[in-house]
Protein backbone atom coordinates (compact mmCIF):
# COMPACT_ATOMS: atom_id res chain seq x y z
CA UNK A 1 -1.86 17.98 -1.74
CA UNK A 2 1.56 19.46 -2.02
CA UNK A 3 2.39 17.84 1.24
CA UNK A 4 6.26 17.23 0.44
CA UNK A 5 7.93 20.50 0.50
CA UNK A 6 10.89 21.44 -1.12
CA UNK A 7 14.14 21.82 1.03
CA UNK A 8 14.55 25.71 -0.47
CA UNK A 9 11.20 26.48 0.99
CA UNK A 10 12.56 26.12 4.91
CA UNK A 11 13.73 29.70 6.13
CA UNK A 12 17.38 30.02 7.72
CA UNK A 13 18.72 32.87 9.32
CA UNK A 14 22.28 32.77 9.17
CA UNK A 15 22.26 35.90 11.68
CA UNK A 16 24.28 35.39 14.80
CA UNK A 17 22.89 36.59 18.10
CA UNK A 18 24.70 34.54 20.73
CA UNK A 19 26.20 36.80 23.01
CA UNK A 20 28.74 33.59 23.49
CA UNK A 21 31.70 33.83 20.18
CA UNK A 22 32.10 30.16 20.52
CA UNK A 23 28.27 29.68 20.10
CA UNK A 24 28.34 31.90 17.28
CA UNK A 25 31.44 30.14 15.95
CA UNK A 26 29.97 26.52 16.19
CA UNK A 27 26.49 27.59 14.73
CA UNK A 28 28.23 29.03 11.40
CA UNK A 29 30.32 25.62 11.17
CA UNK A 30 27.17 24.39 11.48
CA UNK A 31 25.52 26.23 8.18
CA UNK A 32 28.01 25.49 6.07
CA UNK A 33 27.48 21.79 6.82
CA UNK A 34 23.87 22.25 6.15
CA UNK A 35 24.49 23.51 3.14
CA UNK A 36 26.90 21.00 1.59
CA UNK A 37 23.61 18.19 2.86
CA UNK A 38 25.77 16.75 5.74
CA UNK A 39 22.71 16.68 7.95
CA UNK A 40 24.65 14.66 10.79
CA UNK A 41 28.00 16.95 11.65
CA UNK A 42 25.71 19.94 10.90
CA UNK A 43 23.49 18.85 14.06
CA UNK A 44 26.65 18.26 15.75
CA UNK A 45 27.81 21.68 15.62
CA UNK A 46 24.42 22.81 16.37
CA UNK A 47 24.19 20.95 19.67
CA UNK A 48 28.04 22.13 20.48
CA UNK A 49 27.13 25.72 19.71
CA UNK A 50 23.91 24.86 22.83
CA UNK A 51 26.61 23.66 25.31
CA UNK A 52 28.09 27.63 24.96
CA UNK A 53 24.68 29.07 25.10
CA UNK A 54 21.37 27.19 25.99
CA UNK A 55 19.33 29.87 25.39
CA UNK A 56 20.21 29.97 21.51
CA UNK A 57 17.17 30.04 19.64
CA UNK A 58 18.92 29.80 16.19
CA UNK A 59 20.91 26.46 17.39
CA UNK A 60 17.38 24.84 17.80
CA UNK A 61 15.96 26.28 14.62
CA UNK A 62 18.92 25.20 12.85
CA UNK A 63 18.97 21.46 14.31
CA UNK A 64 15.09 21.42 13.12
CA UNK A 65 16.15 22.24 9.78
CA UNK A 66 18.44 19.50 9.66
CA UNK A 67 16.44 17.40 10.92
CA UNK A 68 13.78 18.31 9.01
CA UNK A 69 15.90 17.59 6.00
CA UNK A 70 17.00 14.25 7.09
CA UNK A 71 13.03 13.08 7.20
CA UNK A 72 13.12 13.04 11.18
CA UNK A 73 9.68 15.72 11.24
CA UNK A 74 8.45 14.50 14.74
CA UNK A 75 11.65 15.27 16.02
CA UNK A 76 12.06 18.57 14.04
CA UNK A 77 8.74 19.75 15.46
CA UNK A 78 9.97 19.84 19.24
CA UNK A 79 12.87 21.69 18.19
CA UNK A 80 11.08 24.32 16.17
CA UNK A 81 8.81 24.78 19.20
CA UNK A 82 12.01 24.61 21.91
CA UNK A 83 13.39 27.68 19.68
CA UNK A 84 9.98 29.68 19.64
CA UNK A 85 10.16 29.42 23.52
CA UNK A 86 12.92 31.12 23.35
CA UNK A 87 12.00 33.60 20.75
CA UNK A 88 8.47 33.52 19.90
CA UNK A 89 8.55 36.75 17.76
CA UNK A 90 10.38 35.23 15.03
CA UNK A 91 8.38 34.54 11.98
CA UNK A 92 11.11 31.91 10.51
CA UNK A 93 10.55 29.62 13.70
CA UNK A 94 6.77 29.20 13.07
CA UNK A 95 7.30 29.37 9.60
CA UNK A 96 9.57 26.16 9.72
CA UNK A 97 7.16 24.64 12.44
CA UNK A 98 4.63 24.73 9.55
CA UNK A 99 6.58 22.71 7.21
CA UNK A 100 7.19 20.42 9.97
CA UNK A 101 3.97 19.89 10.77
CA UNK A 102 2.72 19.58 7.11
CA UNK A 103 5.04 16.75 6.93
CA UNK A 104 3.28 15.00 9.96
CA UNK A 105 0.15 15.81 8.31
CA UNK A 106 -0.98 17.51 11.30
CA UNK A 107 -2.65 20.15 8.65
CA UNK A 108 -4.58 21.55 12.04
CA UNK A 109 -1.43 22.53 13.51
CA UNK A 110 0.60 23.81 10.44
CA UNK A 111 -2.12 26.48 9.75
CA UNK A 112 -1.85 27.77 13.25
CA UNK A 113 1.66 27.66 13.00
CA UNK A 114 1.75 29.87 9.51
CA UNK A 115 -0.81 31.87 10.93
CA UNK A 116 1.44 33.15 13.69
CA UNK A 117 4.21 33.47 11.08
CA UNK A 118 1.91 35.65 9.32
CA UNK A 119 1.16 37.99 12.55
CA UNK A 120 4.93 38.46 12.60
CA UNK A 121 5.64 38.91 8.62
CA UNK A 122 2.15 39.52 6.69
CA UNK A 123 3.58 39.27 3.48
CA UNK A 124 5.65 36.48 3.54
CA UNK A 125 3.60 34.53 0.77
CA UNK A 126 5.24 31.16 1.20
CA UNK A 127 3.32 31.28 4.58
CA UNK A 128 0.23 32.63 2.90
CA UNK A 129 0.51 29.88 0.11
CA UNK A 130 1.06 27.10 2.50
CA UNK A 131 -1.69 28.45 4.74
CA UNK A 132 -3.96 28.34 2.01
CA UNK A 133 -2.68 24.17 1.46
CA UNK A 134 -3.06 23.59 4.47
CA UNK A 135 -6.97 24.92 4.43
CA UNK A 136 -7.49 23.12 1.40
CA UNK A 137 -6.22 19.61 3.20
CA UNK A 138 -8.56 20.03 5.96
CA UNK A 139 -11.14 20.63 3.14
CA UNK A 140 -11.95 24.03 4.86
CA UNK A 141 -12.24 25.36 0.82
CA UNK A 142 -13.88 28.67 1.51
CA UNK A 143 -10.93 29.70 3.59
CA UNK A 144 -8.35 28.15 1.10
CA UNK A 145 -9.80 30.05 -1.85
CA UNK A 146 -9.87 32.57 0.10
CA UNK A 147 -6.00 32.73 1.16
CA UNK A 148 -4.99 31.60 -2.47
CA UNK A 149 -6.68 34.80 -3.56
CA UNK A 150 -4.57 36.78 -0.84
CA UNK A 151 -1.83 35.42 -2.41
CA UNK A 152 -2.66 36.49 -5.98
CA UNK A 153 -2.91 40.41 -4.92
CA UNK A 154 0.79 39.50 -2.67
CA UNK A 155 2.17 38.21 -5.85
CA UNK A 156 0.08 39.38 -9.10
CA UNK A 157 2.98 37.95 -11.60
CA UNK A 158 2.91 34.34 -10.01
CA UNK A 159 0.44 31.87 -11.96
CA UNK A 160 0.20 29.55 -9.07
CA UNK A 161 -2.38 31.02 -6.97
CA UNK A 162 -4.77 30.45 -9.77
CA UNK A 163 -3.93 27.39 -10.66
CA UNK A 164 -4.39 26.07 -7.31
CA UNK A 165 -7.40 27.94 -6.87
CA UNK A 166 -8.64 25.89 -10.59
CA UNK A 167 -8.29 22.53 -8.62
CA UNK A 168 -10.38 23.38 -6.11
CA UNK A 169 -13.24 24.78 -8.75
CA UNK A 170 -12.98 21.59 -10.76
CA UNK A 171 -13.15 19.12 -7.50
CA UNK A 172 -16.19 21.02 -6.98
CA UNK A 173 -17.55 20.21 -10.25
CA UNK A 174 -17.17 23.74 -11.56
CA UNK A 175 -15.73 22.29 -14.87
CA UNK A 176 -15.95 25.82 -17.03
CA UNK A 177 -13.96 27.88 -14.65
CA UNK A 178 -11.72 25.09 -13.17
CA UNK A 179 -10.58 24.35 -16.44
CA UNK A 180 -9.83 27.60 -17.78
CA UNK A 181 -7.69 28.94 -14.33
CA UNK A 182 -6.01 25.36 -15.04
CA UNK A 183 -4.44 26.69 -17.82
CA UNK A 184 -2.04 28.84 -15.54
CA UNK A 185 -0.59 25.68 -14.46
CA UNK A 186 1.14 25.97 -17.95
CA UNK A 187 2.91 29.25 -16.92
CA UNK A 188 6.32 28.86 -15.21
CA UNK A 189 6.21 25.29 -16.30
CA UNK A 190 4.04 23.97 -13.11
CA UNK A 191 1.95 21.19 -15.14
CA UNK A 192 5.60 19.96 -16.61
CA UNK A 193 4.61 19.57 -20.57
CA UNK A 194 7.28 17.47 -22.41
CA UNK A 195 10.12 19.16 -23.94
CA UNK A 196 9.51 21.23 -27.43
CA UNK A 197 6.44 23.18 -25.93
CA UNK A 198 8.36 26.39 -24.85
CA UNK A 199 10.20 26.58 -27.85
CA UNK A 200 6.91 26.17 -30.14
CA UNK A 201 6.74 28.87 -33.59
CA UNK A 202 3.56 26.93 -34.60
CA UNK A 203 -0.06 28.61 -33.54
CA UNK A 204 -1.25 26.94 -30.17
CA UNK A 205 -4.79 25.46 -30.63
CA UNK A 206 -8.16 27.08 -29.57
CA UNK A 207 -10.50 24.21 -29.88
CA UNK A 208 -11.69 24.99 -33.43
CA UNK A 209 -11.45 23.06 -36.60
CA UNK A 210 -8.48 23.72 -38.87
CA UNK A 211 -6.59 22.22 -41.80
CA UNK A 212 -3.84 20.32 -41.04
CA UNK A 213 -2.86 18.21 -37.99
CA UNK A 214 -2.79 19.19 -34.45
CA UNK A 215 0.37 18.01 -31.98
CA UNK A 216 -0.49 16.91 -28.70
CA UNK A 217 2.70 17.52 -26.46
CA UNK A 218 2.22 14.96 -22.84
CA UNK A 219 2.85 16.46 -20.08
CA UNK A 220 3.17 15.78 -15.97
CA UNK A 221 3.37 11.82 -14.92
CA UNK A 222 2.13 8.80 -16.48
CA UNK A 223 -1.01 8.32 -14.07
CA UNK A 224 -1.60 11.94 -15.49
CA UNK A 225 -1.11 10.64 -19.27
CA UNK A 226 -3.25 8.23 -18.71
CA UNK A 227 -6.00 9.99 -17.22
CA UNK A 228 -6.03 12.40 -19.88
CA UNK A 229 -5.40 10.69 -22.37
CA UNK A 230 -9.18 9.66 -22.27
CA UNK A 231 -10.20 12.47 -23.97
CA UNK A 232 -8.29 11.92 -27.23
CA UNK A 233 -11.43 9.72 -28.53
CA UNK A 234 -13.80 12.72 -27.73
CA UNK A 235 -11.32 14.70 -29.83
CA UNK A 236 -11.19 12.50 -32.29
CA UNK A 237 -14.42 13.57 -33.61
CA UNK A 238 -13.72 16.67 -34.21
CA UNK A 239 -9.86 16.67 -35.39
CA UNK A 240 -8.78 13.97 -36.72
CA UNK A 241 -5.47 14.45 -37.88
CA UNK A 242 -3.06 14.40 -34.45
CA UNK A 243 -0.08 13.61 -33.08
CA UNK A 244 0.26 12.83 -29.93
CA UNK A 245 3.46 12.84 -27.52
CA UNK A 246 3.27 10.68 -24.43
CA UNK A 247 5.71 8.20 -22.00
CA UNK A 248 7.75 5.86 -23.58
CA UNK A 249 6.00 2.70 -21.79
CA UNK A 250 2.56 4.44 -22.83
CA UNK A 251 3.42 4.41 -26.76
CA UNK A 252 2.09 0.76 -27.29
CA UNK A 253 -1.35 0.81 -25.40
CA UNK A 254 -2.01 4.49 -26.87
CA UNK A 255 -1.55 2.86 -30.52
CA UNK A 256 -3.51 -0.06 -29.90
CA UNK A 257 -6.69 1.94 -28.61
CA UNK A 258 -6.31 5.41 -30.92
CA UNK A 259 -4.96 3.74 -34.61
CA UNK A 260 -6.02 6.99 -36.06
CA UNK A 261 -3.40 8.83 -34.03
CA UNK A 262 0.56 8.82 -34.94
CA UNK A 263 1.92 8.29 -31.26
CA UNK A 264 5.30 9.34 -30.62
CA UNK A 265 7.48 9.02 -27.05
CA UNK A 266 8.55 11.55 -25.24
CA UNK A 267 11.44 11.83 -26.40
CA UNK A 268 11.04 11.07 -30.36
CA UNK A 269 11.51 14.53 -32.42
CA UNK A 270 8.13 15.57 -34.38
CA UNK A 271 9.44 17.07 -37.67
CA UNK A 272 8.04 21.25 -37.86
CA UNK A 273 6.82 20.27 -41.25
CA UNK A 274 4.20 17.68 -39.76
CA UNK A 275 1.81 19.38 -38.20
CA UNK A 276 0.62 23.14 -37.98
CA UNK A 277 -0.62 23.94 -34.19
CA UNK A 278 -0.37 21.94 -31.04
CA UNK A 279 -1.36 21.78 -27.46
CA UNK A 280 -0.99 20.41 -24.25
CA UNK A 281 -2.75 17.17 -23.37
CA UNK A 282 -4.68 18.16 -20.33
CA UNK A 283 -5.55 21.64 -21.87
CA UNK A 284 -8.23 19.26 -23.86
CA UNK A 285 -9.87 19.56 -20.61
CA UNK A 286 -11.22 22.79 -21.72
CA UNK A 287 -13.23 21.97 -24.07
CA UNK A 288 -13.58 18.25 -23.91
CA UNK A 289 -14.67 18.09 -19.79
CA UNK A 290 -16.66 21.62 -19.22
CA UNK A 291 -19.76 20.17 -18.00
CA UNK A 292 -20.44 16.81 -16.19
CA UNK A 293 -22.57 15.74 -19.35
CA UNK A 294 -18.95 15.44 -20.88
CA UNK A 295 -17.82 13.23 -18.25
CA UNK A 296 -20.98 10.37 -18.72
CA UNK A 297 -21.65 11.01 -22.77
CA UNK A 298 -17.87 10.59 -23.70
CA UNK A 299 -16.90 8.09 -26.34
CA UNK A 300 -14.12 6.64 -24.72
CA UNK A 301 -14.95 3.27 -23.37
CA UNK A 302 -11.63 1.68 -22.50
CA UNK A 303 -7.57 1.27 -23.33
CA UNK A 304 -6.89 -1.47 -25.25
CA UNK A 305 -3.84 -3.74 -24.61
CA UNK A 306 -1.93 -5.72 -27.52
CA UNK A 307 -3.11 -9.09 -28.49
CA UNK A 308 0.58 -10.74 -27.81
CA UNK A 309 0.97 -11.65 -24.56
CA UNK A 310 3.81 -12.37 -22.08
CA UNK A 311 3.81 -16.33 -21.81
CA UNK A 312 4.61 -15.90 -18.08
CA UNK A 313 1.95 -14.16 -17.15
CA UNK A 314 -0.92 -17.34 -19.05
CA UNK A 315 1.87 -19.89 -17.00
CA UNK A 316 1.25 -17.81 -14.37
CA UNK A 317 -2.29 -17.41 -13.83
CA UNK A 318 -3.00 -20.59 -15.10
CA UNK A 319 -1.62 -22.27 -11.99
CA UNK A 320 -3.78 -20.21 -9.32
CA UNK A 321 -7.42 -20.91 -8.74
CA UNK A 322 -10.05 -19.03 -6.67
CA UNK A 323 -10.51 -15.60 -6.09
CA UNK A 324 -7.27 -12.81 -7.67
CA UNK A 325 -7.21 -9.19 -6.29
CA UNK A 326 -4.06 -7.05 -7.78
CA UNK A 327 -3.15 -5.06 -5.26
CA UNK A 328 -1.01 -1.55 -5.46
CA UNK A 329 -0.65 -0.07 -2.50
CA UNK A 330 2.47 2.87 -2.83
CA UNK A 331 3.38 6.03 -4.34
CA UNK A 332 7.10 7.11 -4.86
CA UNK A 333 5.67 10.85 -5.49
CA UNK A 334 7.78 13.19 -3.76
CA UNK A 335 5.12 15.72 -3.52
CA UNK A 336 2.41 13.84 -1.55
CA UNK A 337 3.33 10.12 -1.71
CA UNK A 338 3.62 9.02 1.61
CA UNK A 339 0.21 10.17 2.45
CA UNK A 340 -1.62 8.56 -0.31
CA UNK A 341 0.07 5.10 0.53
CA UNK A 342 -0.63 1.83 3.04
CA UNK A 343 2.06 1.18 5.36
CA UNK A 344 2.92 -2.28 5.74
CA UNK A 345 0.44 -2.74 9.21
CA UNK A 346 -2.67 -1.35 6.75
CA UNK A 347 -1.35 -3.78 3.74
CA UNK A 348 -0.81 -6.99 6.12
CA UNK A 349 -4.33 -6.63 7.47
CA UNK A 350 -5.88 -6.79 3.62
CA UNK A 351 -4.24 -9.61 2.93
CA UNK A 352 -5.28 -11.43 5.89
CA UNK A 353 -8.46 -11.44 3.81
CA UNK A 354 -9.70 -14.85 3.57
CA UNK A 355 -10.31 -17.47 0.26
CA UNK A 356 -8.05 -14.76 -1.84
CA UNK A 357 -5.16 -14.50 -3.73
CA UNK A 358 -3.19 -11.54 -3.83
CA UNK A 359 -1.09 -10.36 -6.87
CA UNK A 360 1.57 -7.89 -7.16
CA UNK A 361 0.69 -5.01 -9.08
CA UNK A 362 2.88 -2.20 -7.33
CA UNK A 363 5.84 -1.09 -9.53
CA UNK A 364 9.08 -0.12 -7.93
CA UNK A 365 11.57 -1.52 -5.74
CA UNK A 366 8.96 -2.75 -2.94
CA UNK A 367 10.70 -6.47 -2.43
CA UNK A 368 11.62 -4.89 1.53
CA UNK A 369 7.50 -3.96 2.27
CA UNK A 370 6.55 -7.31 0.67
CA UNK A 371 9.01 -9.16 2.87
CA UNK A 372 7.68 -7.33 5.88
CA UNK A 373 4.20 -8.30 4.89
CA UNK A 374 4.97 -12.10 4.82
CA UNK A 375 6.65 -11.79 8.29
CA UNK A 376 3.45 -9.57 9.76
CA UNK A 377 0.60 -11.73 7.64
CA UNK A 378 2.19 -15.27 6.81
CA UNK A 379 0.81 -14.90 3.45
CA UNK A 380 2.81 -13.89 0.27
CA UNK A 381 1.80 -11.07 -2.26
CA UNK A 382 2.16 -13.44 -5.20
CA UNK A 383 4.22 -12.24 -8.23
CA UNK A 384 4.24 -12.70 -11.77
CA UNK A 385 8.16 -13.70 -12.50
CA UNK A 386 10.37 -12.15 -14.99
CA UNK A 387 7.98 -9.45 -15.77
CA UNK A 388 8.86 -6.11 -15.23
CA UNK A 389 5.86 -3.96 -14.17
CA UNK A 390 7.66 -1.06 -14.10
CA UNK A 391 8.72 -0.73 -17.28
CA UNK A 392 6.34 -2.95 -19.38
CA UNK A 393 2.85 -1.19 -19.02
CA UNK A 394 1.28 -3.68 -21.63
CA UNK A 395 2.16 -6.70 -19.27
CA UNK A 396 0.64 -4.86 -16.81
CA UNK A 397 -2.05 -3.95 -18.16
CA UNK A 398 -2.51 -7.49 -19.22
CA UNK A 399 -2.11 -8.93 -15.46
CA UNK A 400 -4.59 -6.64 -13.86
CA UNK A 401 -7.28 -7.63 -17.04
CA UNK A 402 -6.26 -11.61 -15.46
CA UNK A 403 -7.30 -10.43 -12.27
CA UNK A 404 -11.00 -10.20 -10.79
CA UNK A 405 -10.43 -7.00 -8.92
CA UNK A 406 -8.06 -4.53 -8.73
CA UNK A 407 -7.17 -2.95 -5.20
CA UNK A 408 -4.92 0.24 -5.21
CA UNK A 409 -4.55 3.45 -3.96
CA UNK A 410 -4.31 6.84 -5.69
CA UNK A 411 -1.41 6.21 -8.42
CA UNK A 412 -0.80 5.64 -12.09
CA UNK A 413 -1.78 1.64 -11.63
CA UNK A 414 -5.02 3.04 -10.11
CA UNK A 415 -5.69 5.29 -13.65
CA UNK A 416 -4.60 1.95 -15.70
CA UNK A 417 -6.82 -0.82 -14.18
CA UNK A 418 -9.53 2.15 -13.60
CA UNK A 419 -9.02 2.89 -17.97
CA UNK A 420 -8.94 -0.43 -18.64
CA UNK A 421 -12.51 -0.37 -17.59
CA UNK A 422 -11.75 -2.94 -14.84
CA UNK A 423 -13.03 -3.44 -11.67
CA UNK A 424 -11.13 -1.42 -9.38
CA UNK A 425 -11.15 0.12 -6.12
CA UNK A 426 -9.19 3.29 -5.47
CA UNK A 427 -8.33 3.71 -1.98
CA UNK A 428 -7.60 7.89 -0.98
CA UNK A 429 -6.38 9.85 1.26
CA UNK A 430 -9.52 12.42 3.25
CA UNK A 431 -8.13 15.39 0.89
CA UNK A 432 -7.75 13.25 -2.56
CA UNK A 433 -6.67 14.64 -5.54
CA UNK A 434 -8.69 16.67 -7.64
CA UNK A 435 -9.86 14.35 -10.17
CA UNK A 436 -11.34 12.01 -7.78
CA UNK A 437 -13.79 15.21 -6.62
CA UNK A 438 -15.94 15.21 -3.62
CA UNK A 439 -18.32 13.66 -1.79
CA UNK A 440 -18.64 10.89 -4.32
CA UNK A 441 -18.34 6.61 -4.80
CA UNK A 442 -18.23 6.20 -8.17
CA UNK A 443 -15.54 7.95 -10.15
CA UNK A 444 -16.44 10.26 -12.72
CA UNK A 445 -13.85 9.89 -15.22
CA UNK A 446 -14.20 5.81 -15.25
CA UNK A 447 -16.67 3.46 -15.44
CA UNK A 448 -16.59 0.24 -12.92
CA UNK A 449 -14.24 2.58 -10.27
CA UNK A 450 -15.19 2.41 -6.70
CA UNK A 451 -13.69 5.37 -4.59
CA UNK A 452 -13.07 4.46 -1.21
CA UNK A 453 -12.09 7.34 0.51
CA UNK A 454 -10.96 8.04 4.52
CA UNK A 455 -13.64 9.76 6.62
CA UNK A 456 -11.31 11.90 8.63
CA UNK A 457 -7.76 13.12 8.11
CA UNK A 458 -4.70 10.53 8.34
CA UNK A 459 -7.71 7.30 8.99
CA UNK A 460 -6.46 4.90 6.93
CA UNK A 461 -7.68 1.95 9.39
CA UNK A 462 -10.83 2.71 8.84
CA UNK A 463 -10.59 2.36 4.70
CA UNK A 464 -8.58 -1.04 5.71
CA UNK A 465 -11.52 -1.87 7.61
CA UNK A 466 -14.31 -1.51 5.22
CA UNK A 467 -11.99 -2.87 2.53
CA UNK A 468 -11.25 -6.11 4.21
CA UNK A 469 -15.12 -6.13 5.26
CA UNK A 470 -16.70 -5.96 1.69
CA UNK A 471 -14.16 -9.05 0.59
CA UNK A 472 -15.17 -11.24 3.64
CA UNK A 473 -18.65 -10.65 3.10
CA UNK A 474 -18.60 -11.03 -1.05
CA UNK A 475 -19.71 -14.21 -2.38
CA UNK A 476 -17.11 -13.85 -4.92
CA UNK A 477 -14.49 -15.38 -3.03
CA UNK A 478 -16.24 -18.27 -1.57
């Protein structure tokens, strides 16, 4: 959803058109604060440069930025919009409204604002790109394909208009198409495959049968290796001598369900002399996933976790009775994270949920949001002890088989329990990730998923509703 922009997409002018030298003085201290990321005595200066000149548009801008920076957006949208009262002909201030916006996820409001930006400057194609997101979060697809293909003739040489374009086809179910513009995600290193690819001298595969054995290089995050990763049984009936590449804490679990395969981390070295072409992992897609026959006649059935088990996590479930639901409810992406997740409000009201017990299944440091729960709910999030979840995806994998349902939203925990071919629930955001597609319950790529998805944009209470609803009212937990 590309909703976390990156800090070198905000536009600064550094030109000085106070007709106050103090002003002018303060506002350059100002900059070179900015720059060095010391957000607070840059907004200093920027406020001492307005008690020169009021009227400063680029003191207001500037204090945005920073504050935009810092993670303050509501506060960085008034003062993008007090500078474009001042000046409402320059393109940078409604540019930088945009990304302020975006980051409220008021989507409605950022393509206004980039479409004023674009009045001013036509060809700035950062506005034209983010226009095009921000069309494609409101699910208004016709005019994001549309605007992604303006940005293709703006920028012929830049990959990323297509590949953007290829998520859009595939959510869609236009599999053949989708897949092949997805390959441009491999240009300028967008999809992130591991290191080695670039510097391949062996033949990159086309999908046909050769002698010899075919590398498969991981690539992007580990909910992404996962997900993928599915296919590797559907190409294991036509090649069946591979390699394959993935994360570290994925090497076990990828073993255990492909023996065939010689699985490798990411950052083991494949000697040249053991294999003759390679590819990408999610460039299987292509010929794997081109139809949605692929997607119901696939061989894979499930990941299979190792038959040694952590001892804590038997003593562990052993001691609970009644009704378990893991429950994941956070992503740490920088890209789109914080819209994907529950906030602590939407998490206390699920576990209010009666007759159930509620395991911890979210990795990272969360021991601050599962405090805050307790205080708001009066109800712990129990926890498996001395098992890192983080690190040790077999344990994991092996608490969330112990558990009668799994409740998360869209990250890699969702793509485990939902491989795992567990019963799972995957909580999104209105404009989900691709792979979850459109308009459907069930998820294509996994059997026993439920999608649960919001009906409008940012309506997470609703989701919490129906969720908390369907537990109540299941005879499961009685």
């Amino acid at each position: 959803m590309d909703k976390k922009l990156s800090p070198n997409s905000l536009q600064i002018s550094k030109n000085l058109f106070s007709l106050n030298t103090l002003a002018d003085t303060y506002n350059f201290k100002g900059l070179k604060f900015l720059e060095k990321d010391d957000y607070e005595n840059a907004i200093t200066c920027f406020f001492q440069s307005l008690d020169y000149d009021q009227n400063y548009s680029h003191a207001y801008s500037n204090i945005g930025n920073a504050l935009l920076k810092k993670g303050n957006y509501d506060e960085a949208v008034k003062m993008f919009r007090d500078a474009i009262k001042l000046d409402e002909k320059s393109s940078i201030y409604h540019f930088n409204l945009g990304i302020a916006l975006t980051q409220c996820n008021d989507h409605k409001g950022a393509a206004k604002a980039y479409k004023e930006c674009l009045k001013i400057e036509p060809r700035n194609k950062l506005a034209v790109k983010f226009l095009a997101n921000s069309y494609k979060d409101l699910k208004m697809f016709p005019e994001a394909m549309k605007t992604y293909k303006k940005l293709e003739k703006l920028d012929p040489k830049n990959p990323e208009a297509a590949f953007l374009q290829s998520k859009i086809h595939i959510r869609h179910g236009r599999f053949n198409i989708g897949w092949k513009l997805y390959e441009n995600g491999l240009k300028n290193n967008i999809r992130k495959p591991f290191a080695g690819y670039y510097n391949e001298t062996k033949t990159l595969w086309d999908g046909k049968p050769f002698d010899g054995t075919l590398l498969i290089y991981g690539e992007q995050g580990l909910g992404d290796q996962i997900n993928f990763g599915t296919l590797l049984k559907d190409l294991l009936n036509v090649k069946q001598d591979v390699i394959v590449k993935v994360d570290e804490r994925l090497k076990e679990i990828f073993s255990n369900t492909y023996p065939e395969i010689r699985v490798y981390g990411e950052d083991d070295i494949v000697p040249t002399k053991d294999y003759e072409k390679y590819i990408s992992l999610a460039s299987l897609c292509k010929f794997f996933r081109a139809h949605t026959d692929d997607f119901t006649n696939t061989q894979f059935t499930n990941y299979v976790i190792g038959k040694t088990e952590n001892p804590y996590i038997n003593d562990f479930f052993n001691k609970i009775s009644g009704f378990k639901i893991g429950i994941s409810w956070h992503s740490f992406s920088t890209l789109n994270g914080e819209t994907r997740s529950l906030n602590t409000d939407q998490l206390s009201k699920i576990i209010k949920c009666r007759n159930v017990n509620f395991i911890n299944i979210q990795y990272g440091n969360v021991l601050k949001q599962i405090k805050e729960v307790k205080l708001l709910s009066g109800i712990d999030i129990l926890k498996v002890p001395f098992t890192d979840i983080t690190r040790d995806i077999n344990s994991l994998a092996s608490i969330i088989k112990k558990c009668d349902l799994i409740i998360s939203i869209d990250n890699s925990t969702a793509h485990l329990s939902a491989s795992l071919g567990h019963p799972t629930w995957v909580l999104l955001p209105y404009s989900a990730d691709f792979r979850w597609m459109e308009e459907i319950t069930p998820a294509i790529w996994y059997k026993n998923t439920t999608l649960i998805r919001q009906e409008k944009e940012n309506d997470w209470d609703s989701v919490v509703d129906l969720v908390c609803n369907a537990i109540d009212n299941s005879e499961l937990n009685k």
